[in-house]
C-alpha atoms as a PDB file:
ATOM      1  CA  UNK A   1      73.290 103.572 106.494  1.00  0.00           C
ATOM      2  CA  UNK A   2      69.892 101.651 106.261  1.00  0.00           C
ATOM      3  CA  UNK A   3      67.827 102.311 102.748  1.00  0.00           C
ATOM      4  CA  UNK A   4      64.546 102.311 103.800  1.00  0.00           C
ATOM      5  CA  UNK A   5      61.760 101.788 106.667  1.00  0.00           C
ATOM      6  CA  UNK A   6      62.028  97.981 106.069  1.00  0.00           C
ATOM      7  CA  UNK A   7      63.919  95.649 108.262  1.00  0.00           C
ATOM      8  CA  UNK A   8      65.750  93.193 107.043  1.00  0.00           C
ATOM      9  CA  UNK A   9      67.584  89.569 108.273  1.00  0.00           C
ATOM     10  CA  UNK A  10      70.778  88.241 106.783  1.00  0.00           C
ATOM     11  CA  UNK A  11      71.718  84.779 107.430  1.00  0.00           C
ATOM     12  CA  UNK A  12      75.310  83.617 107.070  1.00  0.00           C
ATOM     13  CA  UNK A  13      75.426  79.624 107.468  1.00  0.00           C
ATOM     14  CA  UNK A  14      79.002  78.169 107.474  1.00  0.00           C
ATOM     15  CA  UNK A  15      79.138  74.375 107.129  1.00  0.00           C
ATOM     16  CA  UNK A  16      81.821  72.148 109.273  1.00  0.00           C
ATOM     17  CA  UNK A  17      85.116  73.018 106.863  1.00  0.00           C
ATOM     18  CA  UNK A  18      84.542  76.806 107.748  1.00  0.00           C
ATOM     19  CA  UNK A  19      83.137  77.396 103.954  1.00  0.00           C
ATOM     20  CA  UNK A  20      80.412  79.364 103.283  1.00  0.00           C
ATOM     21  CA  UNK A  21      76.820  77.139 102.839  1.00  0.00           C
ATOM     22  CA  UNK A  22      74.075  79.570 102.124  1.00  0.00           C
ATOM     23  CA  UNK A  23      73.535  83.509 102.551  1.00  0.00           C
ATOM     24  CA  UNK A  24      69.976  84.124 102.670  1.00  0.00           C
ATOM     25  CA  UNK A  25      68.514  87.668 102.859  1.00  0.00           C
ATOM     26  CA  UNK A  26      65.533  88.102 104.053  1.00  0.00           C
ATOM     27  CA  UNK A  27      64.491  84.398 103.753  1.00  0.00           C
ATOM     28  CA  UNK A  28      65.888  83.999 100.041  1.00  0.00           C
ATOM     29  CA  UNK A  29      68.491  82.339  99.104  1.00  0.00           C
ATOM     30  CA  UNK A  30      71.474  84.809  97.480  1.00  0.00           C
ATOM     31  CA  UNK A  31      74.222  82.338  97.497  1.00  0.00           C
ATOM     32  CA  UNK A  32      76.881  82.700  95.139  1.00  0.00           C
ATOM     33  CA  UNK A  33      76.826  86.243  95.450  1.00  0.00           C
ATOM     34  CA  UNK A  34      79.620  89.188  97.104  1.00  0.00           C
ATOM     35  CA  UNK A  35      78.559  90.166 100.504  1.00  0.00           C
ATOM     36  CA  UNK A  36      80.847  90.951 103.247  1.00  0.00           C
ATOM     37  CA  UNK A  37      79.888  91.326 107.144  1.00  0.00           C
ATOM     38  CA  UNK A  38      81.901  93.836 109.747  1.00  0.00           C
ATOM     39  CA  UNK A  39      82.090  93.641 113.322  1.00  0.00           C
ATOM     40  CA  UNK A  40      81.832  96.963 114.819  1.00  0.00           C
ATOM     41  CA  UNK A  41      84.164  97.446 118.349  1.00  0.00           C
ATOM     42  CA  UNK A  42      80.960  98.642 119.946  1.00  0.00           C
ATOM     43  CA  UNK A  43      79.571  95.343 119.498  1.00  0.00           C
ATOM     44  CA  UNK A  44      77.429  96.910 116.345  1.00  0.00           C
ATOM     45  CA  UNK A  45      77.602  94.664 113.183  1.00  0.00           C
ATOM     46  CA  UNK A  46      77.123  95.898 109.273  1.00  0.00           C
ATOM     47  CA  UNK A  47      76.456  94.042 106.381  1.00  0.00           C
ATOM     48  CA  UNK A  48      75.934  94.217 103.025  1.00  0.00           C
ATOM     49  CA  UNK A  49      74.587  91.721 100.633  1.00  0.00           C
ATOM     50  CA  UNK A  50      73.014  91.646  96.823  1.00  0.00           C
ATOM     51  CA  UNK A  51      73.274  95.647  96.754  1.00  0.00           C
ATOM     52  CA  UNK A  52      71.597  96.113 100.022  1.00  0.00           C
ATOM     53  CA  UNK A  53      73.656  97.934 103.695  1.00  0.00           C
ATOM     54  CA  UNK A  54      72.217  96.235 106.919  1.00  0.00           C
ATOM     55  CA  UNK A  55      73.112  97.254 110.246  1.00  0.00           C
ATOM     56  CA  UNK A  56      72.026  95.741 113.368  1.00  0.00           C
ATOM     57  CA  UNK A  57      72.118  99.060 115.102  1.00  0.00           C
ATOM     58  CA  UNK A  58      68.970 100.423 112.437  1.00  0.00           C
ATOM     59  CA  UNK A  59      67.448  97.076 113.782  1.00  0.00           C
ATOM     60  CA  UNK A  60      68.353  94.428 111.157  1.00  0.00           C
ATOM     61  CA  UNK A  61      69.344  91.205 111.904  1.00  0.00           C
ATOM     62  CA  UNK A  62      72.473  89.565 111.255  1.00  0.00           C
ATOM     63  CA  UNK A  63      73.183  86.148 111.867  1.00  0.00           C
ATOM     64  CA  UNK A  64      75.907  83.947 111.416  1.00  0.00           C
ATOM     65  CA  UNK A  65      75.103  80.235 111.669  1.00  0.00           C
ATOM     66  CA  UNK A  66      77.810  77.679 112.361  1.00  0.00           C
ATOM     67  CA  UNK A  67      77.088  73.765 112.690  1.00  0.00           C
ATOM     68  CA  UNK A  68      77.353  71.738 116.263  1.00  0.00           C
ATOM     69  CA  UNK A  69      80.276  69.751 116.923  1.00  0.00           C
ATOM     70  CA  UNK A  70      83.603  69.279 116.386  1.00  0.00           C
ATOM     71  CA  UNK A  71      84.887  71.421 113.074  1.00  0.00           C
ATOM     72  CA  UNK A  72      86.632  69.223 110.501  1.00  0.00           C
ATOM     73  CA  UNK A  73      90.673  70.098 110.574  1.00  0.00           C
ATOM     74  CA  UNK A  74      91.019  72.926 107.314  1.00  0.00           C
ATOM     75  CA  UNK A  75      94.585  73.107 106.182  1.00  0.00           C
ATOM     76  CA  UNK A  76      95.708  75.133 103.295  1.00  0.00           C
ATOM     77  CA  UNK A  77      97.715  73.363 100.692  1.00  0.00           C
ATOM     78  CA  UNK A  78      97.399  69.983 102.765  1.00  0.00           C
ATOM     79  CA  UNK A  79      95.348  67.162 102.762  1.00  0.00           C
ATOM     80  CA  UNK A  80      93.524  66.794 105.998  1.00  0.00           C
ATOM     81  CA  UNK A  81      94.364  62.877 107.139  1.00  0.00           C
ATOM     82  CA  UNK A  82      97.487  63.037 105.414  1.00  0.00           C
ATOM     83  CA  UNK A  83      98.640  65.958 107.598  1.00  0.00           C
ATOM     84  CA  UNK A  84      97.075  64.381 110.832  1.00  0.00           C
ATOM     85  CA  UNK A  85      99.172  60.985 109.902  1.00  0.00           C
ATOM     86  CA  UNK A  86     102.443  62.631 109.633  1.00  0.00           C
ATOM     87  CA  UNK A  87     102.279  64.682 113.171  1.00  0.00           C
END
């Protein structure tokens, strides 16, 4: 699955709505771009970003980042206080 000798690093950071903040690859910054991550049941994860496969088990590294604290409330369709104030 790897295409080369090289290792790489993706980072996935996720800001507090649960949107996607940044994907960088290999330091760089590649946000906007298509990537897509997969959780393997054997506790393995995939990647791949900007063209390139990653997989932890050929000894990349995938991260995803997610902020400390509470999460802000996401609701499809709804705005956020509004819904809270009706409940």
């Amino acid at each position: 699955m790897h295409e080369g000798p090289e290792r790489h690093e993706l980072d996935v950071q996720v800001d507090r709505h649960g949107q996607i903040a940044d994907v960088r690859l290999d330091g760089r910054s590649i946000w906007p771009t298509w990537f897509k991550l997969e959780w393997k049941g054997d506790g393995q994860v995939s990647a791949k970003a900007n063209g390139l496969r990653l997989s932890s088990r050929a000894g990349d590294r995938i991260s995803l980042h997610v902020p400390n604290g509470p999460a802000e409330p996401v609701m499809a369709g709804i705005d956020a206080e509004r819904g809270a104030e009706e409940q």
